[in-house]
N, C-alpha and C. Protein backbone atom coordinates (compact mmCIF):
# COMPACT_ATOMS: atom_id res chain seq x y z
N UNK A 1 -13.38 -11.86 16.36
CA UNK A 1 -12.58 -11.86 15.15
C UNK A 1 -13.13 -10.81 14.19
N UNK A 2 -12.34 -10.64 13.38
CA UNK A 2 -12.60 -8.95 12.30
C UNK A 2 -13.28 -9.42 10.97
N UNK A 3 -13.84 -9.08 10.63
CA UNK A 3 -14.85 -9.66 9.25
C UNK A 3 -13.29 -9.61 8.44
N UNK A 4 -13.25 -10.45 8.03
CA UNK A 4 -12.34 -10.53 6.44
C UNK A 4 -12.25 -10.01 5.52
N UNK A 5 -13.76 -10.16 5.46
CA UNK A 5 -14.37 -9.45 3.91
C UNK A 5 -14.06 -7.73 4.18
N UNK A 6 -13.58 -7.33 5.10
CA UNK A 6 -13.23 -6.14 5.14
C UNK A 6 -12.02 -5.61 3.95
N UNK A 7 -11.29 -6.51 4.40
CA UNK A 7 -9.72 -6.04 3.84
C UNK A 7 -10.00 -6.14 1.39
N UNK A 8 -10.98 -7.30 1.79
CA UNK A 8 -10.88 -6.73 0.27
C UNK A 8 -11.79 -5.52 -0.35
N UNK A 9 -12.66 -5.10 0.49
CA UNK A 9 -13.72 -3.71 0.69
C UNK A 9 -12.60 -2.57 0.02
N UNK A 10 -11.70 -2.51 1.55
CA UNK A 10 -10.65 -1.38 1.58
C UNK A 10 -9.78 -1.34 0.38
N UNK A 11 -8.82 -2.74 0.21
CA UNK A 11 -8.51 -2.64 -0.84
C UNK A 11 -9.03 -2.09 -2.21
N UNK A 12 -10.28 -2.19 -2.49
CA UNK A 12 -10.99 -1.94 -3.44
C UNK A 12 -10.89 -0.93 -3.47
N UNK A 13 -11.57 -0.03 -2.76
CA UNK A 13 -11.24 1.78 -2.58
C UNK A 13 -10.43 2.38 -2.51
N UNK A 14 -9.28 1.45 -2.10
CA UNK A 14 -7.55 1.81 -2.05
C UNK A 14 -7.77 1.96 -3.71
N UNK A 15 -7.60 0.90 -4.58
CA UNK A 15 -7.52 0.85 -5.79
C UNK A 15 -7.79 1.77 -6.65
N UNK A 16 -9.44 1.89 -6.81
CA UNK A 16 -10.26 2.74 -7.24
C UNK A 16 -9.87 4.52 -6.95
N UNK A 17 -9.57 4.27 -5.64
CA UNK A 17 -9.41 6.01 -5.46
C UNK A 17 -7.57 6.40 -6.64
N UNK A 18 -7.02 5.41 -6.27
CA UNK A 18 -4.91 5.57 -6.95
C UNK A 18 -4.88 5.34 -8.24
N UNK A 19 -6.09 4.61 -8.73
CA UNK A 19 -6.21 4.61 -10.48
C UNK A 19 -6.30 6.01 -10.45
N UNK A 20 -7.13 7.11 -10.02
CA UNK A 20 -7.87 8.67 -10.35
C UNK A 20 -6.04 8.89 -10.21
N UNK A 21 -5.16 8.66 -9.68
CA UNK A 21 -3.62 9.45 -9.40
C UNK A 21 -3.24 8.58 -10.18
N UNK A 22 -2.73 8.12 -10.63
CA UNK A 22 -1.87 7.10 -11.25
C UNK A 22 -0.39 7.47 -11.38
N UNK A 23 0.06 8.63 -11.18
CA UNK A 23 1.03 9.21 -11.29
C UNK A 23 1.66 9.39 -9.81
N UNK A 24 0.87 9.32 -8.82
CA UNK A 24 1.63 9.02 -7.95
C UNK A 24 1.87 8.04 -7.32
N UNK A 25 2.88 8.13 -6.19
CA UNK A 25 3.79 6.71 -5.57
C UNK A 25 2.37 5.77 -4.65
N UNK A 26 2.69 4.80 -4.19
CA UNK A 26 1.62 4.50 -3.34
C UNK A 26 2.01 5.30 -2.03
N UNK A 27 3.27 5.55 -1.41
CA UNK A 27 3.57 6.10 -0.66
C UNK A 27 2.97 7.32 -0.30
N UNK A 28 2.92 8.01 -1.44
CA UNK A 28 2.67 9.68 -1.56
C UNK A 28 1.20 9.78 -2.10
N UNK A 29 0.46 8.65 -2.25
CA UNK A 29 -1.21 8.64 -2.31
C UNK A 29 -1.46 8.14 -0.94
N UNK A 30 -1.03 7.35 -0.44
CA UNK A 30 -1.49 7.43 1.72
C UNK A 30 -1.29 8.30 2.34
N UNK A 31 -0.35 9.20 1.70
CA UNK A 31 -0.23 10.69 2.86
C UNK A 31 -0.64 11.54 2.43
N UNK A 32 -1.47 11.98 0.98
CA UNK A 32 -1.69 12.77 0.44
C UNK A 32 -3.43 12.77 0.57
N UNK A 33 -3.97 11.76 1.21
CA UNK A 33 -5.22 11.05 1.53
C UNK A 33 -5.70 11.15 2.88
N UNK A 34 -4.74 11.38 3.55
CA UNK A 34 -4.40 11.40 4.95
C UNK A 34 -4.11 10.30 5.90
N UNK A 35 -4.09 8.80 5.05
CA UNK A 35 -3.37 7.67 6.23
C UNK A 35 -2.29 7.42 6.81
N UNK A 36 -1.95 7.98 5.99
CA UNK A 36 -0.15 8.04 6.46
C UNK A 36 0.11 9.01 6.46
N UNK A 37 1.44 8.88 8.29
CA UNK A 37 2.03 10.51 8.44
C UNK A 37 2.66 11.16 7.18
N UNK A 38 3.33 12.24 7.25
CA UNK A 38 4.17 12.72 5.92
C UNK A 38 5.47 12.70 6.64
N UNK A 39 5.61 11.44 5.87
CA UNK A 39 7.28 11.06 5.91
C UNK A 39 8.00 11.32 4.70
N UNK A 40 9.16 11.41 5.10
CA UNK A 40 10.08 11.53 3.60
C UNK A 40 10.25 9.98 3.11
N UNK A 41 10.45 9.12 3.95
CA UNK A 41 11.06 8.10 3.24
C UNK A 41 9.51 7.07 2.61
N UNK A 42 8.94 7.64 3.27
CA UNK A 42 6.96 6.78 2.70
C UNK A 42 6.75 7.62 1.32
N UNK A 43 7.19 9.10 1.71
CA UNK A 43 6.59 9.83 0.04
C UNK A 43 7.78 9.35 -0.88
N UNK A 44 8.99 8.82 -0.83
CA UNK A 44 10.34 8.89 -2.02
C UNK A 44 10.35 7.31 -2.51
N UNK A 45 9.63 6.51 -1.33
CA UNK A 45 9.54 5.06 -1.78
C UNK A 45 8.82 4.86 -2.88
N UNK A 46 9.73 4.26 -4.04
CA UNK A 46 9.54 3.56 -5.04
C UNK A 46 8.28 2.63 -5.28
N UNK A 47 7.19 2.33 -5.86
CA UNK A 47 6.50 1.39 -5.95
C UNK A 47 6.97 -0.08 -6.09
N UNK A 48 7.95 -0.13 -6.72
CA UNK A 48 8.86 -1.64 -7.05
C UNK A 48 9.71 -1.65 -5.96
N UNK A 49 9.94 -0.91 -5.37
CA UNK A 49 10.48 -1.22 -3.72
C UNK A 49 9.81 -2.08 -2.74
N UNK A 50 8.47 -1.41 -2.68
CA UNK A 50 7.32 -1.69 -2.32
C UNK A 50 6.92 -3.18 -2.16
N UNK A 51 7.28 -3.37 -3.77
CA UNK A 51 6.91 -4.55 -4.32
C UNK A 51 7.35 -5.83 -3.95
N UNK A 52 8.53 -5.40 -4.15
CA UNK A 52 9.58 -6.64 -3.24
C UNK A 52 10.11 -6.81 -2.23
N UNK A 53 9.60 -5.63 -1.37
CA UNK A 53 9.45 -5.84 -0.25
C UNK A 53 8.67 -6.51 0.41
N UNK A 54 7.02 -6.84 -0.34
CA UNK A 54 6.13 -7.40 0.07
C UNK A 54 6.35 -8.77 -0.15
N UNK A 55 6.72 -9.44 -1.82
CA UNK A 55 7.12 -10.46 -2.31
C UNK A 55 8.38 -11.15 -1.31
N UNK A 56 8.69 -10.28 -0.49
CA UNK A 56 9.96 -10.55 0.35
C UNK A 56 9.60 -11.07 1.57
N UNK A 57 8.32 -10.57 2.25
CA UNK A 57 7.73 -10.97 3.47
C UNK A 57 6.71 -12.20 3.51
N UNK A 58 6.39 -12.16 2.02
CA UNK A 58 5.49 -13.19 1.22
C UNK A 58 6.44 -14.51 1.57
N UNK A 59 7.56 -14.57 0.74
CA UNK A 59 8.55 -15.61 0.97
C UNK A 59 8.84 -16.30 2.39
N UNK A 60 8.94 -15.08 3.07
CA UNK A 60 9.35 -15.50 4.29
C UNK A 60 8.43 -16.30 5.32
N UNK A 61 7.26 -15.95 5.46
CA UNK A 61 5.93 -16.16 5.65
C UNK A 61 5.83 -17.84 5.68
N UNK A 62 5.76 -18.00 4.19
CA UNK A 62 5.61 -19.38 3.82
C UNK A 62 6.89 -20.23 4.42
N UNK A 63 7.99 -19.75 4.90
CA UNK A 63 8.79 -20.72 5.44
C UNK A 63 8.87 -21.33 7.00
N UNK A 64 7.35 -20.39 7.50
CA UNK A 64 7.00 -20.35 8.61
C UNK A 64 6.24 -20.93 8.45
């Protein structure tokens, strides 16, 4: 099994590094970082897209 405590590590550095951008998308700070390919539709995605998209899988999740 994968240490746990990983994912809030990453997150953290996720964080820390996109505060220094703040101006850009989350989309267009993963490809501009190099984790993500350079897509059009990852760099034009909205952060509140994002958002409820996640809040959307969140929902769904719990009905499972």
């Amino acid at each position: 099994m994968r240490d746990e405590k990983r994912i809030d590590r990453i997150l953290k550095l996720i964080g820390d590094k996109w505060k220094n951008n703040p101006d850009q998308r989350f989309g267009q700070f993963l490809i501009n970082i190099g984790c993500a390919p350079d897509d059009i539709a990852l760099w034009r995605l909205e952060d509140n897209d994002l958002e409820e998209g996640l809040k959307e899988m969140s929902a769904e999740n719990k009905g499972k």
